[in-house]
Protein backbone atom coordinates (compact mmCIF):
# COMPACT_ATOMS: atom_id res chain seq x y z
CA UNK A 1 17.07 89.41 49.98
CA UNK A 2 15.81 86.12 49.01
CA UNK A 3 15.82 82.46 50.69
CA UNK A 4 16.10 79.52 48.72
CA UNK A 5 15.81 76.01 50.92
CA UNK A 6 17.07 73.15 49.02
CA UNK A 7 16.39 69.72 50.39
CA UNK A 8 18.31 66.99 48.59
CA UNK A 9 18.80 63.32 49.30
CA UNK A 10 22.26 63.70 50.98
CA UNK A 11 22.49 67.43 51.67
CA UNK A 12 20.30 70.22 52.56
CA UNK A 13 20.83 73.96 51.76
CA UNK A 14 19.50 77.39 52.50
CA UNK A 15 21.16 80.23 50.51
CA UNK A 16 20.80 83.86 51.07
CA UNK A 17 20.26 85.88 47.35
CA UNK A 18 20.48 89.11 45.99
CA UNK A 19 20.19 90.72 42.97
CA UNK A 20 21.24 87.12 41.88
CA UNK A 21 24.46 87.07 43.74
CA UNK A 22 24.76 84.56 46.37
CA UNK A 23 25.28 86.27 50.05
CA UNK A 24 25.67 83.69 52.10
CA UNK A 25 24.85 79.24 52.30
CA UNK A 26 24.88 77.51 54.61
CA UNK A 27 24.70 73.22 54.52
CA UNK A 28 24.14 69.87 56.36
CA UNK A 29 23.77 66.34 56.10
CA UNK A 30 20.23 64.53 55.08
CA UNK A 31 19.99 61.19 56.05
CA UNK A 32 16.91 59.50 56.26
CA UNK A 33 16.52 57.95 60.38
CA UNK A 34 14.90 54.38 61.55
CA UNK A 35 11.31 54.44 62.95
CA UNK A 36 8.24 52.26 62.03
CA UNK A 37 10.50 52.80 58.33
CA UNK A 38 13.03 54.34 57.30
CA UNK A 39 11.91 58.13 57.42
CA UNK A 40 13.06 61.66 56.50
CA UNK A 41 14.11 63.34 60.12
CA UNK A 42 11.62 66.44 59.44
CA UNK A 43 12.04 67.19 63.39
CA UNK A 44 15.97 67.58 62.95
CA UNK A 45 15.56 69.38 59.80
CA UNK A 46 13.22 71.78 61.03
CA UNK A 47 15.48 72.54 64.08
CA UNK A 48 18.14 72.92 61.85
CA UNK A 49 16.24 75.59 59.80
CA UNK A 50 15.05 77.52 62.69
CA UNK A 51 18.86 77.83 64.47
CA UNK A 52 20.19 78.83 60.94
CA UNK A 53 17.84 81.53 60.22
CA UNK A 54 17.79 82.68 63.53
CA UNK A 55 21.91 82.85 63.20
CA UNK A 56 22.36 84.83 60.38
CA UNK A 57 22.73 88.66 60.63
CA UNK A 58 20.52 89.41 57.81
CA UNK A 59 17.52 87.23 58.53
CA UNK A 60 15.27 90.22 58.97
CA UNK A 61 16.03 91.70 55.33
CA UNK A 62 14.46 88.17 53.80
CA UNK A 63 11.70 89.54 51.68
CA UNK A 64 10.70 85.96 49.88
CA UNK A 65 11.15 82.59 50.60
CA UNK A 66 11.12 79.84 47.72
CA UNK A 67 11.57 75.90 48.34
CA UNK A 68 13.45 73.25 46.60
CA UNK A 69 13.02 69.33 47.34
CA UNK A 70 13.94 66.05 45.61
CA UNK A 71 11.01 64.22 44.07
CA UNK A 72 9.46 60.95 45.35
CA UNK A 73 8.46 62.54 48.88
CA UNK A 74 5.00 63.37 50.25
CA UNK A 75 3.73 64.12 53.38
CA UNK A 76 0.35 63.13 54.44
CA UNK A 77 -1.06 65.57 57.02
CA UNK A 78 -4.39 66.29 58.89
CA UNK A 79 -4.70 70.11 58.46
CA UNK A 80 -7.41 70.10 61.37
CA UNK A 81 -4.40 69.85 63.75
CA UNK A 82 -3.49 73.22 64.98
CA UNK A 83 0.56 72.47 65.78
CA UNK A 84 1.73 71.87 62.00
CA UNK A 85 4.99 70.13 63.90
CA UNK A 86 2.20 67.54 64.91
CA UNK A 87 0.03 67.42 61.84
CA UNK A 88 2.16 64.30 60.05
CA UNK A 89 -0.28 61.50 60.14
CA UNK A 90 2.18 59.25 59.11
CA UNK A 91 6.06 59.89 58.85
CA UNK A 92 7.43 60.89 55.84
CA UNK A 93 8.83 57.65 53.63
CA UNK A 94 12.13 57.60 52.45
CA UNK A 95 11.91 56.19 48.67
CA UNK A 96 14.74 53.88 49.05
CA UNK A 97 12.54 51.85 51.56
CA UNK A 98 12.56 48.25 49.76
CA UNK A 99 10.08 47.45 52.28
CA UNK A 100 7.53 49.10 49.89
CA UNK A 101 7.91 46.41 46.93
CA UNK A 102 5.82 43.78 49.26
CA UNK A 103 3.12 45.50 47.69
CA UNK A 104 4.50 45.35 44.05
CA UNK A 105 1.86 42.53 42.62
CA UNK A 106 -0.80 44.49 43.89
CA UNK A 107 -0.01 47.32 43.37
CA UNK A 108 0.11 46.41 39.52
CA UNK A 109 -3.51 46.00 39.22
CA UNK A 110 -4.22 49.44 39.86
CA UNK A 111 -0.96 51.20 38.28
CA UNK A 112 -2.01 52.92 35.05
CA UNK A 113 0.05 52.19 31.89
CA UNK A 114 3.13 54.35 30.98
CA UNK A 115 1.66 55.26 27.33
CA UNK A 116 -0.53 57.40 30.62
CA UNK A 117 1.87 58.49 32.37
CA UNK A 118 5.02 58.25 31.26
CA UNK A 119 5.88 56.86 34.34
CA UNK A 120 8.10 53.69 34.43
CA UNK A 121 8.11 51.42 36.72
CA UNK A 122 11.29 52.19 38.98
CA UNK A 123 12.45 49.99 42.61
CA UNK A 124 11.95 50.74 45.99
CA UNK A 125 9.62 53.89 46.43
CA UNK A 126 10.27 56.05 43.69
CA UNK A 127 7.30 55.90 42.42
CA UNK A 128 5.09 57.52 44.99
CA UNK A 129 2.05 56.16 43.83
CA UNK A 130 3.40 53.00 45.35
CA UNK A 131 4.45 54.58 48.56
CA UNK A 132 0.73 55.90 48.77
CA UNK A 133 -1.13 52.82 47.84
CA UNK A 134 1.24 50.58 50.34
CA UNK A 135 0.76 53.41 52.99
CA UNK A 136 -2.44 53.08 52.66
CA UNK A 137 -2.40 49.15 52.70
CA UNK A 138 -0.74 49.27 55.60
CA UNK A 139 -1.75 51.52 58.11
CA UNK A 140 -5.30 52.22 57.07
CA UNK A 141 -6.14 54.09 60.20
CA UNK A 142 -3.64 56.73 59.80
CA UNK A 143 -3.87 57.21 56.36
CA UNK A 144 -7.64 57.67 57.13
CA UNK A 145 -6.71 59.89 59.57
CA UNK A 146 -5.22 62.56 56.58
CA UNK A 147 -6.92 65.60 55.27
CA UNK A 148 -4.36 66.38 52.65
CA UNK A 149 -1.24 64.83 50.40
CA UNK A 150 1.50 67.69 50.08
CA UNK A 151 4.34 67.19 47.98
CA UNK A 152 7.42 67.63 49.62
CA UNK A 153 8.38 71.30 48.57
CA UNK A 154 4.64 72.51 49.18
CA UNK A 155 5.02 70.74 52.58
CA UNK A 156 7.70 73.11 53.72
CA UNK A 157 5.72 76.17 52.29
CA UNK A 158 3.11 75.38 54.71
CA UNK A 159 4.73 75.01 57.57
CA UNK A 160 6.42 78.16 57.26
CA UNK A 161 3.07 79.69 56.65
CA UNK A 162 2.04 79.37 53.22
CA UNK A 163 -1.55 78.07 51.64
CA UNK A 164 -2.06 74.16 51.57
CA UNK A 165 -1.05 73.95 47.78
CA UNK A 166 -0.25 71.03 44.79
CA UNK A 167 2.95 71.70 42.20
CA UNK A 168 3.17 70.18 39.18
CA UNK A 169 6.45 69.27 38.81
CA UNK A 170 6.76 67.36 41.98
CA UNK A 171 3.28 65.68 40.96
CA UNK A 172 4.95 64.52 37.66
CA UNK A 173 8.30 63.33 38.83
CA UNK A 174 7.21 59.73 38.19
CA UNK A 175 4.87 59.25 40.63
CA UNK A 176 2.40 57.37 38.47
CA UNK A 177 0.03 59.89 39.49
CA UNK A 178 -0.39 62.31 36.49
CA UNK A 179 -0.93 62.24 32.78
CA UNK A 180 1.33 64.68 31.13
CA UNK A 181 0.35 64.79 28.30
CA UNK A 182 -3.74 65.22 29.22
CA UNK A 183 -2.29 67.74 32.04
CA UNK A 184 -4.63 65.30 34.49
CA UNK A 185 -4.78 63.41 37.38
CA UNK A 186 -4.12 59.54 36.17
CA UNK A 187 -6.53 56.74 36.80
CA UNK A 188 -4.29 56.06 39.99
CA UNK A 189 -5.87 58.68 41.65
CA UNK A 190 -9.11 58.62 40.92
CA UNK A 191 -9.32 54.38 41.98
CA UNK A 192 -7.81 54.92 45.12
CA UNK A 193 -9.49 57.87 46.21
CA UNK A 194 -6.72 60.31 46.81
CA UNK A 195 -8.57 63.27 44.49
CA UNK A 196 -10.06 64.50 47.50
CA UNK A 197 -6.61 64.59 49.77
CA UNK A 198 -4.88 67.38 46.64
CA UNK A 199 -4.58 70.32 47.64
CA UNK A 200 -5.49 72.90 44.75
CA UNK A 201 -3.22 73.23 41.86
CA UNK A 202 -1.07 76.04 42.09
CA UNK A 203 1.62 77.44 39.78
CA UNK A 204 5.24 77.30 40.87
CA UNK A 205 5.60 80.63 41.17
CA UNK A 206 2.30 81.60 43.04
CA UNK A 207 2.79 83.34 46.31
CA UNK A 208 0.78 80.86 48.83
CA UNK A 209 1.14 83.95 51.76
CA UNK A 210 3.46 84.39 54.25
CA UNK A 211 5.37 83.79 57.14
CA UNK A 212 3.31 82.97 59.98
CA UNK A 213 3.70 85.10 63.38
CA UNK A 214 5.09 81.71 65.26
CA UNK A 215 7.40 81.15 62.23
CA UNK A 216 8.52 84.45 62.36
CA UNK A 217 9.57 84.44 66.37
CA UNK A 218 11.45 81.54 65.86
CA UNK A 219 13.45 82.36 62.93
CA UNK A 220 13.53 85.80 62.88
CA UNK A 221 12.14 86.36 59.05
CA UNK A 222 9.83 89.31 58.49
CA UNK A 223 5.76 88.84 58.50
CA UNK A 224 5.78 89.78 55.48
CA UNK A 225 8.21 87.62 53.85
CA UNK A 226 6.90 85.87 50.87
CA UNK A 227 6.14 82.44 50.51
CA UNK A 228 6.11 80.53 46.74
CA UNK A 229 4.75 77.13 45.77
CA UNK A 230 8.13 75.93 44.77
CA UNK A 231 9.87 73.23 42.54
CA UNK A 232 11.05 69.73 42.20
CA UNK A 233 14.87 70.40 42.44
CA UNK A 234 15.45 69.25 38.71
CA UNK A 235 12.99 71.39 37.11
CA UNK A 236 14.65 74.27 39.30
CA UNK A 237 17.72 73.87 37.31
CA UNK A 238 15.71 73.13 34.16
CA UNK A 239 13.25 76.37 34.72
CA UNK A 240 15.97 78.77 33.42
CA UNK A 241 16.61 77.30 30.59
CA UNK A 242 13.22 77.79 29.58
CA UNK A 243 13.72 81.10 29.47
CA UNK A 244 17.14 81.43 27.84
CA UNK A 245 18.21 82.61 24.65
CA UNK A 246 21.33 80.45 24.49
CA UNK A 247 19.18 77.15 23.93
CA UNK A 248 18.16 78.31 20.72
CA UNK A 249 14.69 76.91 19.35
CA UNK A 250 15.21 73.47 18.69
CA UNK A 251 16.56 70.55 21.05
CA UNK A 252 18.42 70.97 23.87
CA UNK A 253 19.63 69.15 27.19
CA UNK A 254 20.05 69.85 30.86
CA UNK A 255 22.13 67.53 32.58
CA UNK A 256 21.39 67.33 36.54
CA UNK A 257 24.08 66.40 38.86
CA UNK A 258 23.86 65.54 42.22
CA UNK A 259 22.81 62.37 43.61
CA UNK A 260 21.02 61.76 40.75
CA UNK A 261 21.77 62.57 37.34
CA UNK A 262 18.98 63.70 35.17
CA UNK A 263 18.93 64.07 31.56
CA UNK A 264 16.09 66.62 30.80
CA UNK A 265 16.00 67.55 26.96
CA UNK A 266 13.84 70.09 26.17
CA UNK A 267 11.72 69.89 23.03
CA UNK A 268 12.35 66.20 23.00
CA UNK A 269 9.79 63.55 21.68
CA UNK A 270 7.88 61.40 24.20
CA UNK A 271 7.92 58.95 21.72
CA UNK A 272 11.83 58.12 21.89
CA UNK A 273 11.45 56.88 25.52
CA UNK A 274 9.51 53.56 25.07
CA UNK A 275 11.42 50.39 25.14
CA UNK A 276 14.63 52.20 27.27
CA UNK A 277 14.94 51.15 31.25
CA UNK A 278 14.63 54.20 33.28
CA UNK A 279 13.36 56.64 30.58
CA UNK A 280 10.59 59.22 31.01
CA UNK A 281 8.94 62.49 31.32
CA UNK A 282 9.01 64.79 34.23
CA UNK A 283 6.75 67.91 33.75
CA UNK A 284 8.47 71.62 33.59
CA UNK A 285 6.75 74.43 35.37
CA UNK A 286 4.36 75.22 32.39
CA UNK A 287 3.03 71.97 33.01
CA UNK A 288 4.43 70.40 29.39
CA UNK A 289 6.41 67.10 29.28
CA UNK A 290 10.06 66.88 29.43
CA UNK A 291 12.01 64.01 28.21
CA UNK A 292 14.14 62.57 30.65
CA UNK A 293 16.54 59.53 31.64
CA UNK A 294 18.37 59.13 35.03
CA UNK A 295 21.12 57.21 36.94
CA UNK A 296 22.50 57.64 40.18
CA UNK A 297 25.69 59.44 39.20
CA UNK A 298 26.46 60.55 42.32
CA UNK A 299 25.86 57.97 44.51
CA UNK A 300 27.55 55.02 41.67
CA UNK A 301 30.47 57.73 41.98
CA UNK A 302 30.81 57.29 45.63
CA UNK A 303 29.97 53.64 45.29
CA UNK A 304 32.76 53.14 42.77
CA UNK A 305 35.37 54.74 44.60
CA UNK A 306 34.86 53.06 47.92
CA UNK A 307 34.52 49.65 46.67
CA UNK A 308 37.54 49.97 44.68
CA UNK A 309 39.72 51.89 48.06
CA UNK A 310 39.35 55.61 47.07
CA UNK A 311 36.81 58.37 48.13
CA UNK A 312 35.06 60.97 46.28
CA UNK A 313 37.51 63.50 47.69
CA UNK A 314 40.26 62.13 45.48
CA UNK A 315 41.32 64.34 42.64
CA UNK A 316 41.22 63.44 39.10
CA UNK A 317 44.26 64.20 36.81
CA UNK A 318 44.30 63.57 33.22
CA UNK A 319 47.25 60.73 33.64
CA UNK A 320 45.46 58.79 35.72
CA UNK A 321 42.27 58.58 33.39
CA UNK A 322 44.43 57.69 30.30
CA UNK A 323 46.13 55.32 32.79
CA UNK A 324 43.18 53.74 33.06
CA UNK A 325 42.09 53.79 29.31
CA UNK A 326 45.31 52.34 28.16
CA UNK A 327 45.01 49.28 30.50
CA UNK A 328 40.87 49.18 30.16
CA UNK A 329 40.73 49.25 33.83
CA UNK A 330 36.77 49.46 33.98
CA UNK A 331 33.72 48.99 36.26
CA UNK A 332 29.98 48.51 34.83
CA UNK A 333 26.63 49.16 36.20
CA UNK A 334 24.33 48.40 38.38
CA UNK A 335 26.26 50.21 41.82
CA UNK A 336 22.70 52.13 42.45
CA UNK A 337 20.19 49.19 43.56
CA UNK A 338 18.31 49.10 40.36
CA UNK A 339 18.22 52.51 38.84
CA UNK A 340 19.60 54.00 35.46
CA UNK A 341 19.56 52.01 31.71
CA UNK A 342 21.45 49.13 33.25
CA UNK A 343 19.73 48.20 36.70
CA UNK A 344 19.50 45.59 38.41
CA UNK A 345 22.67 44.12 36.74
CA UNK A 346 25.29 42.31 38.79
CA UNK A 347 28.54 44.83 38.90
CA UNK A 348 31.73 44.32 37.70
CA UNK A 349 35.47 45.69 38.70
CA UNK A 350 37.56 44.60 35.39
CA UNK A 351 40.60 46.13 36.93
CA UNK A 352 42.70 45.78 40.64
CA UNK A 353 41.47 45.12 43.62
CA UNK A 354 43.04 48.59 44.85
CA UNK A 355 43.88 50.37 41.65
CA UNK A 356 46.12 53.21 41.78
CA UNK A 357 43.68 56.03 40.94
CA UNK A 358 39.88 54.99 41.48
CA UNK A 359 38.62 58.62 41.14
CA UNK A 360 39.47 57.95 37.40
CA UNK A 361 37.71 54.93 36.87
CA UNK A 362 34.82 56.44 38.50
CA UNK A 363 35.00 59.38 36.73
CA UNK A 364 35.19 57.33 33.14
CA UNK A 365 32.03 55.08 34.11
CA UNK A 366 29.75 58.14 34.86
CA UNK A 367 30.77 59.60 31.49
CA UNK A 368 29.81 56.73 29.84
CA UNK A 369 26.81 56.62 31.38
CA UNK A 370 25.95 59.94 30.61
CA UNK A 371 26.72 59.25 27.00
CA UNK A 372 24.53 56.29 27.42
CA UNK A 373 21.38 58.00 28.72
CA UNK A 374 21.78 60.94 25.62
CA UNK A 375 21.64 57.84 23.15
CA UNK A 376 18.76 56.76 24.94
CA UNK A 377 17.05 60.37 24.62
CA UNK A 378 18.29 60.28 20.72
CA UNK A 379 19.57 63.86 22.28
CA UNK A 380 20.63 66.42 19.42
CA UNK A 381 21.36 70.23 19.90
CA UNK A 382 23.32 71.77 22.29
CA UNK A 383 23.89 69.89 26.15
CA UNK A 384 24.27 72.45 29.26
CA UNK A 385 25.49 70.41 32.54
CA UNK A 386 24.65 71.70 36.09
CA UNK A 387 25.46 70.72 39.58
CA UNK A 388 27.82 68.35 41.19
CA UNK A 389 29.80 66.91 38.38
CA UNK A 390 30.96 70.72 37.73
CA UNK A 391 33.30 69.71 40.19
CA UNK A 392 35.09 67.40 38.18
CA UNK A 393 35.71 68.84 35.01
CA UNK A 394 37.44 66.09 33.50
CA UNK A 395 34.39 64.30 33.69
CA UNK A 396 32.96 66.98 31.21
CA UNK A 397 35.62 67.01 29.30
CA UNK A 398 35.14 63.84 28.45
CA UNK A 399 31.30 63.70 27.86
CA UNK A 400 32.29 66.39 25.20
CA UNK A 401 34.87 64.06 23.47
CA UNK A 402 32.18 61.38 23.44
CA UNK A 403 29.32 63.99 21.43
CA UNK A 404 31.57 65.56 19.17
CA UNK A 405 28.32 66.85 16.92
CA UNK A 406 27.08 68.30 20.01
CA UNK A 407 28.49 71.49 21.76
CA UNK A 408 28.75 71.10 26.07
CA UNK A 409 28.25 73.95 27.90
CA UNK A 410 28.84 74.12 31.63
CA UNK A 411 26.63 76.52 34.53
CA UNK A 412 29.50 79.17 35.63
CA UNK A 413 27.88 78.39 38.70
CA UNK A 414 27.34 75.33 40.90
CA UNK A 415 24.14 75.96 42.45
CA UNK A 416 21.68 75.47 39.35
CA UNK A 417 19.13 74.39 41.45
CA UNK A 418 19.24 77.40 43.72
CA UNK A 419 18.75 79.87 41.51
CA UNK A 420 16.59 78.53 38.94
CA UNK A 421 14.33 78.12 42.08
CA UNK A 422 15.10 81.75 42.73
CA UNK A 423 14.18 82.68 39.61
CA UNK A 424 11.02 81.76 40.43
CA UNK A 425 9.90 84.75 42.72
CA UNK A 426 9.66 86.90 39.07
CA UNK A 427 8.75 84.60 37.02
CA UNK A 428 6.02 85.84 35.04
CA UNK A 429 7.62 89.43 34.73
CA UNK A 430 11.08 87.87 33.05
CA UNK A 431 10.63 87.21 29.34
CA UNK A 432 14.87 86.07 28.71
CA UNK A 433 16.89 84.62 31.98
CA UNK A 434 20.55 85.19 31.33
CA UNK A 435 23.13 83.54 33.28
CA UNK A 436 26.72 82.85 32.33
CA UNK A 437 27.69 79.62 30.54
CA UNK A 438 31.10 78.22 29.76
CA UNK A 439 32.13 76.27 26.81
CA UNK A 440 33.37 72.79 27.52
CA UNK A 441 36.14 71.94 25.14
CA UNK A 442 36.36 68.26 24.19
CA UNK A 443 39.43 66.26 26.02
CA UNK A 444 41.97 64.30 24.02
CA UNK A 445 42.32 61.42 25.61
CA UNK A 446 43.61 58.41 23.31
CA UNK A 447 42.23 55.08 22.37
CA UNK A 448 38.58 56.43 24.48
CA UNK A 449 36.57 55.08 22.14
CA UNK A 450 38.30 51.55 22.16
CA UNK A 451 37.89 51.64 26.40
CA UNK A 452 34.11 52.48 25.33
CA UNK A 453 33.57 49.58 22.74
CA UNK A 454 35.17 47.42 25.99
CA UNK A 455 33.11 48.50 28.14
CA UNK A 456 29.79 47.82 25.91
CA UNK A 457 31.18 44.59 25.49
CA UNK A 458 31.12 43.71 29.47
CA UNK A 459 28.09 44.63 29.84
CA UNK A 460 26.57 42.96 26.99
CA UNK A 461 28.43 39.89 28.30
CA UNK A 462 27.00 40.39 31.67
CA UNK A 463 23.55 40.71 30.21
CA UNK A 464 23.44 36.91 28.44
């Protein structure tokens, strides 16, 4: 039996595998809570862990233990403190602190160039280089104070036991921190004299030990249950496709969905991402660059809906979304404070105050966004989508419509992330991953690429 912990923005899960067939899940909310600044509730999560573990039946038959996390985290610790639960020396930072951009000018003068990094310069926290340099700015005792920077998924392995560990994927979510492309630190790191806080660089698939005797009383896992550097959540649903016959050899696309939505295309160009807002390259678990773009699908979703008198739990039906092309009932970006290829742009709700269907709008919008970010990538080759949006296949449908030269595939599964992460634990003995895929055919929805052109044409008049 395996454990897979998956720590995303808004949710958290731990799943129960085996032989690759999901046993059991179990889920609850993550929400960051108030403090010196806004902070991830590690004490509530951990408690959470422990009662759930402890809870289920088959606990005891765990034999490894792989973790999951969203990028942009760190946790600075002093590893000369004995209790781990009292080793933070400063809280964890949530990433959508704005409080962080005080140090933006400053902070300039020391970021390396993108051509370095292929980094970008994103808002708020998300690039943790900031959050380290203003952490360190502003509480330089503390900071002092720490022995080591874990990434957020390497955190979790060591308080459950493991070795004190670095990952490269979390390292090269856009944290300004690495060089992809010179598989190195970045200048960042070496100025501010964080080399020395970095753990050793592990693999993601590198057993770090095992469950420690206190872990084990608590939770009721074995000793002997194995502990793995794990993943950057996105990378966990992109790992599998590394290994996957049915990407073929030339490019291909992975299409994240959660809170984010992540375009990773796999034998991109680094090249192509230049000169597009919210562009870059996240590193796989072999350490090579991977093309990328981003919005906040889920969270504009949710956004869209509310503002216009809907929620996400609305269902979509095909007449409402033709409904809404036929009249050009639209909204355009920015609904995610600053993220994706149109941030930082003023919204705007071309259509009803309380339109009849906002689920359908909503849905439209991310589609279009989607199509947006694979012109941005100059995508080509096949396009396999994961996570959230699988819940909405409409929304699918649709993206296939808009890439008729490109075939859509969908994950028969929902939990991408999961078990690419799982897939971790044997890695290195699994030459082909094979997992089942369906085919998305294209919808047929009329006069789309008229509601398209319109909605190009409101933003471009937003823009001037």
């Amino acid at each position: 039996m395996k454990a897979i912990l998956d720590i995303g923005k808004t949710h958290i899960k731990l799943l129960f595998v085996n032989d690759g067939t999901e046993q059991a899940s179990f889920s609850c909310k993550n929400a960051p809570i108030a403090g010196m600044y806004p902070q991830a509730d590690v004490a509530s999560i951990w408690s959470w862990l422990i009662e759930t573990f402890h809870s289920y039946p088959n606990t005891a038959s765990v034999t490894d233990l792989v973790f999951t996390t969203h990028g942009a985290t760190a946790a600075l610790i002093n590893a000369k403190i004995k209790e781990k639960a009292n080793a933070l020396t400063l809280p964890v930072l949530d990433y959508e602190y704005t409080g962080i951009e005080s140090c933006a000018e400053a902070y300039q003068h020391v970021r390396p160039a993108f051509e370095d990094t292929l980094s970008p310069v994103l808002p708020a926290g998300l690039n943790l280089g900031r959050q380290l340099f203003w952490l360190q700015q502003k509480y330089p005792e503390q900071f002092n104070q720490t022995t080591h920077v874990l990434m957020y998924p390497q955190y979790w392995a060591w308080r459950f036991g493991g070795e004190l560990a670095t990952e490269v994927t979390s390292l090269g979510c856009h944290t300004d921190m690495w060089a992809p492309e010179t598989n190195t630190y970045s200048s960042l790191v070496e100025t501010q004299g964080w080399v020395n806080l970095m753990p050793p660089m592990r693999k993601a698939w590198d057993c770090l030990g095992t469950v420690s005797e206190s872990v084990a009383k608590e939770t009721g896992l074995p000793v002997d249950c194995k502990i793995y550097a794990g993943v950057h959540d996105s990378n966990a649903s992109f790992l599998r496709y590394l290994k996957s016959s049915q990407t073929g050899e030339g490019a291909f696309t992975v299409i994240s969905t959660g809170t984010w939505t992540i375009l990773m295309q796999g034998n991109g160009n680094v090249a192509d991402l230049a000169g597009h807002q919210d562009t870059l390259a996240n590193v796989d678990v072999k350490g090579n660059p991977v093309c990328c773009a981003r919005f906040m699908g889920g969270r504009e979703y949710e956004s869209i809906c509310t503002q216009l008198g809907g929620n996400i739990s609305m269902t979509v039906e095909l007449k409402d979304v033709q409904q809404a092309i036929n009249e050009q009932w639209l909204v355009t970006p920015d609904f995610s404070a600053g993220n994706g290829p149109f941030g930082g742009m003023e919204p705007s709700l071309c259509c009803p105050d309380m339109p009849a269907a906002p689920q359908a709008i909503a849905t439209l919008y991310c589609a279009l966004m989607i199509d947006q970010r694979l012109d941005d990538l100059k995508a080509t080759g096949p396009i396999f989508i994961e996570g959230a949006f699988l819940k909405n296949p409409i929304l699918c449908q649709i993206v296939a419509q808009l890439r008729p030269e490109q075939p859509v595939y969908l994950s028969a599964d929902n939990t991408g992330t999961v078990m690419g992460a799982a897939a971790l634990i044997d890695f290195e003995q699994t030459d082909t991953l094979s997992f089942p895929l369906n085919a998305c055919e294209p919808a047929q929805f009329e006069r789309l690429m008229e509601y398209k052109a319109a909605w190009y044409n409101e933003i471009t008049k937003n823009q001037s």
